[in-house]
Protein backbone atom coordinates (compact mmCIF):
# COMPACT_ATOMS: atom_id res chain seq x y z
CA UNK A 1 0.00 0.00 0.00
CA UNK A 2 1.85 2.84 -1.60
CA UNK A 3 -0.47 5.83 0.26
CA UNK A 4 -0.34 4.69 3.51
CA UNK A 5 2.38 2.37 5.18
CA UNK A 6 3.67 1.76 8.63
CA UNK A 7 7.06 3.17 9.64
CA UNK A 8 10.22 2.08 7.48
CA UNK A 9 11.63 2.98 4.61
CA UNK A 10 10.53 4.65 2.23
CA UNK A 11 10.86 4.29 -1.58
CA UNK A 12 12.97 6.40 -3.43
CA UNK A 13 10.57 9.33 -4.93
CA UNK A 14 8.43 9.85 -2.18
CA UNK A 15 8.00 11.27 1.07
CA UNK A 16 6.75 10.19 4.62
CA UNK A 17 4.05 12.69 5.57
CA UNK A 18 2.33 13.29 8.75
CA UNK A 19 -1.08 14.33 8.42
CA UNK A 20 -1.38 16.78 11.67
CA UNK A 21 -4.78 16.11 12.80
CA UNK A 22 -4.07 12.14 13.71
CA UNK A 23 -0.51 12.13 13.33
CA UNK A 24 -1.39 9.42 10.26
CA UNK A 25 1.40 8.86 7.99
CA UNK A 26 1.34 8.94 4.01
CA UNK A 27 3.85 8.30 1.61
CA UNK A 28 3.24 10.46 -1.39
CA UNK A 29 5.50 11.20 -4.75
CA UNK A 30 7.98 14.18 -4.02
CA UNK A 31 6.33 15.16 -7.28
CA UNK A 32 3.50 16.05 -5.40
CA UNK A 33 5.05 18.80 -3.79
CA UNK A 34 5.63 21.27 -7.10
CA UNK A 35 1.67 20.88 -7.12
CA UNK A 36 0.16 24.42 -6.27
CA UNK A 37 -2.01 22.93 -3.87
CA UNK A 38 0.35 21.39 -1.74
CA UNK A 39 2.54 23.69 -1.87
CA UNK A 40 -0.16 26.30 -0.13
CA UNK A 41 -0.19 23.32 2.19
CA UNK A 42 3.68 23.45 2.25
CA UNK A 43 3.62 27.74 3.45
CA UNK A 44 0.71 26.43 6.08
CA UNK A 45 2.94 24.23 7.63
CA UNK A 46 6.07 26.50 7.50
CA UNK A 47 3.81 29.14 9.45
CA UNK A 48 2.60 26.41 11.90
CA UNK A 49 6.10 24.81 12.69
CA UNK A 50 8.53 26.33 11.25
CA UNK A 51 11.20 24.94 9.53
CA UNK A 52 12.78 23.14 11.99
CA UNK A 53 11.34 20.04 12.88
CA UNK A 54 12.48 16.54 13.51
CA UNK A 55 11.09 13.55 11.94
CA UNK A 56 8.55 13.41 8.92
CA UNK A 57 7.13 16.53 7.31
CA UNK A 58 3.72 17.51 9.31
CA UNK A 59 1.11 18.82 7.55
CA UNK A 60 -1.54 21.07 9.19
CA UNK A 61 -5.32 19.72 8.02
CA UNK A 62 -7.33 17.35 8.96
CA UNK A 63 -7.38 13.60 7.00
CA UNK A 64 -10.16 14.24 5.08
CA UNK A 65 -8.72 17.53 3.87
CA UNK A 66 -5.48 15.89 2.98
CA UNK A 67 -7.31 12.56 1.43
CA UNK A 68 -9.37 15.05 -0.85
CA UNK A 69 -6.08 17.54 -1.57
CA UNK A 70 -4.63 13.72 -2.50
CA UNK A 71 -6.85 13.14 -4.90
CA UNK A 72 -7.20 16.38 -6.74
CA UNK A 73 -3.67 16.38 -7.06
CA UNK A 74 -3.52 12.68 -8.41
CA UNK A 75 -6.35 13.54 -10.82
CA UNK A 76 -4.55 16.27 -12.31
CA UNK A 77 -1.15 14.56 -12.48
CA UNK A 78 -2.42 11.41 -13.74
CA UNK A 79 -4.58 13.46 -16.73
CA UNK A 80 -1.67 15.53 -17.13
CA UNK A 81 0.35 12.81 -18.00
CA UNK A 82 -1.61 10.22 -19.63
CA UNK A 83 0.00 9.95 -22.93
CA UNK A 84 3.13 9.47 -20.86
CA UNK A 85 4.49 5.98 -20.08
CA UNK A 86 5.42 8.12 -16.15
CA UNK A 87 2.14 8.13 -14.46
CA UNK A 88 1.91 8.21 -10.73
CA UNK A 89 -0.74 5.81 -9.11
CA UNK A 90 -1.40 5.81 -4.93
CA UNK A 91 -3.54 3.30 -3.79
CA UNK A 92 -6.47 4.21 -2.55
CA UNK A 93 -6.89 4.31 0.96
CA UNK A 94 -9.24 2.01 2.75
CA UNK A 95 -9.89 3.60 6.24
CA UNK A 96 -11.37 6.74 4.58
CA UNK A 97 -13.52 7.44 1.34
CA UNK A 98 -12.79 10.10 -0.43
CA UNK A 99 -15.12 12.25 -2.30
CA UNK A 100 -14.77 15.47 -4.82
C-alpha cells in the first residue's frame, strides 16, 4: 500500500508525511510537492512549525482535507500525464472514502 504504510523505509521518490490532525502517515511522490495545492499546504505548515522540525514533514489539516487535496492532485497529475508511459498511481486508501 503505496499511500499509507507503517514506519520504514521509504521508496525512493516519495515522502513520509504526517497528516497533523491524527498524526497518520502517508507516503506520497515528491512530485506532489511542485503541485500548487500542496505547496499552499507546504507555506501552512512553515507558518505552523517552522522549519525546523524533527522527523517526517507535518502537515496542518485534517485527514479528510489531505485525502481530498490527494486526490485532486492525483487527478490532475495522472490526466496531465496520460500519454506518458510516467504516471503516478497511490492506492487508494481504505480507512477513509474520499469524495470530490
Amino acid at each position: 500500500m503505496q499511500g499509507e504504510e507503517k514506519k520504514g523505509k521509504v521508496k525512493k521518490g516519495w515522502l513520509a508525511v504526517m497528516v497533523d490532525e491524527d498524526q497518520r502517515r502517508f507516503v506520497i511522490p515528491i512530485a506532489y510537492l511542485y503541485h500548487p495545492l500542496f505547496r499552499r499546504l507546504l507555506e501552512a505548515a512553515r507558518d505552523t512549525y517552522g522549519y525546523h522540525s524533527s522527523g517526517p514533514l507535518r502537515l496542518p489539516c485534517s485527514v479528510d482535507e489531505f485525502l481530498r487535496l490527494r486526490a485532486l492532485v492525483e487527478r490532475e497529475t495522472s490526466s496531465a500525464h496520460s500519454s506518458s508511459s510516467h504516471r503516478v498511481h497511490l492506492a487508494p486508501c481504505t480507512r477513509a472514502k474520499v469524495t470530490s
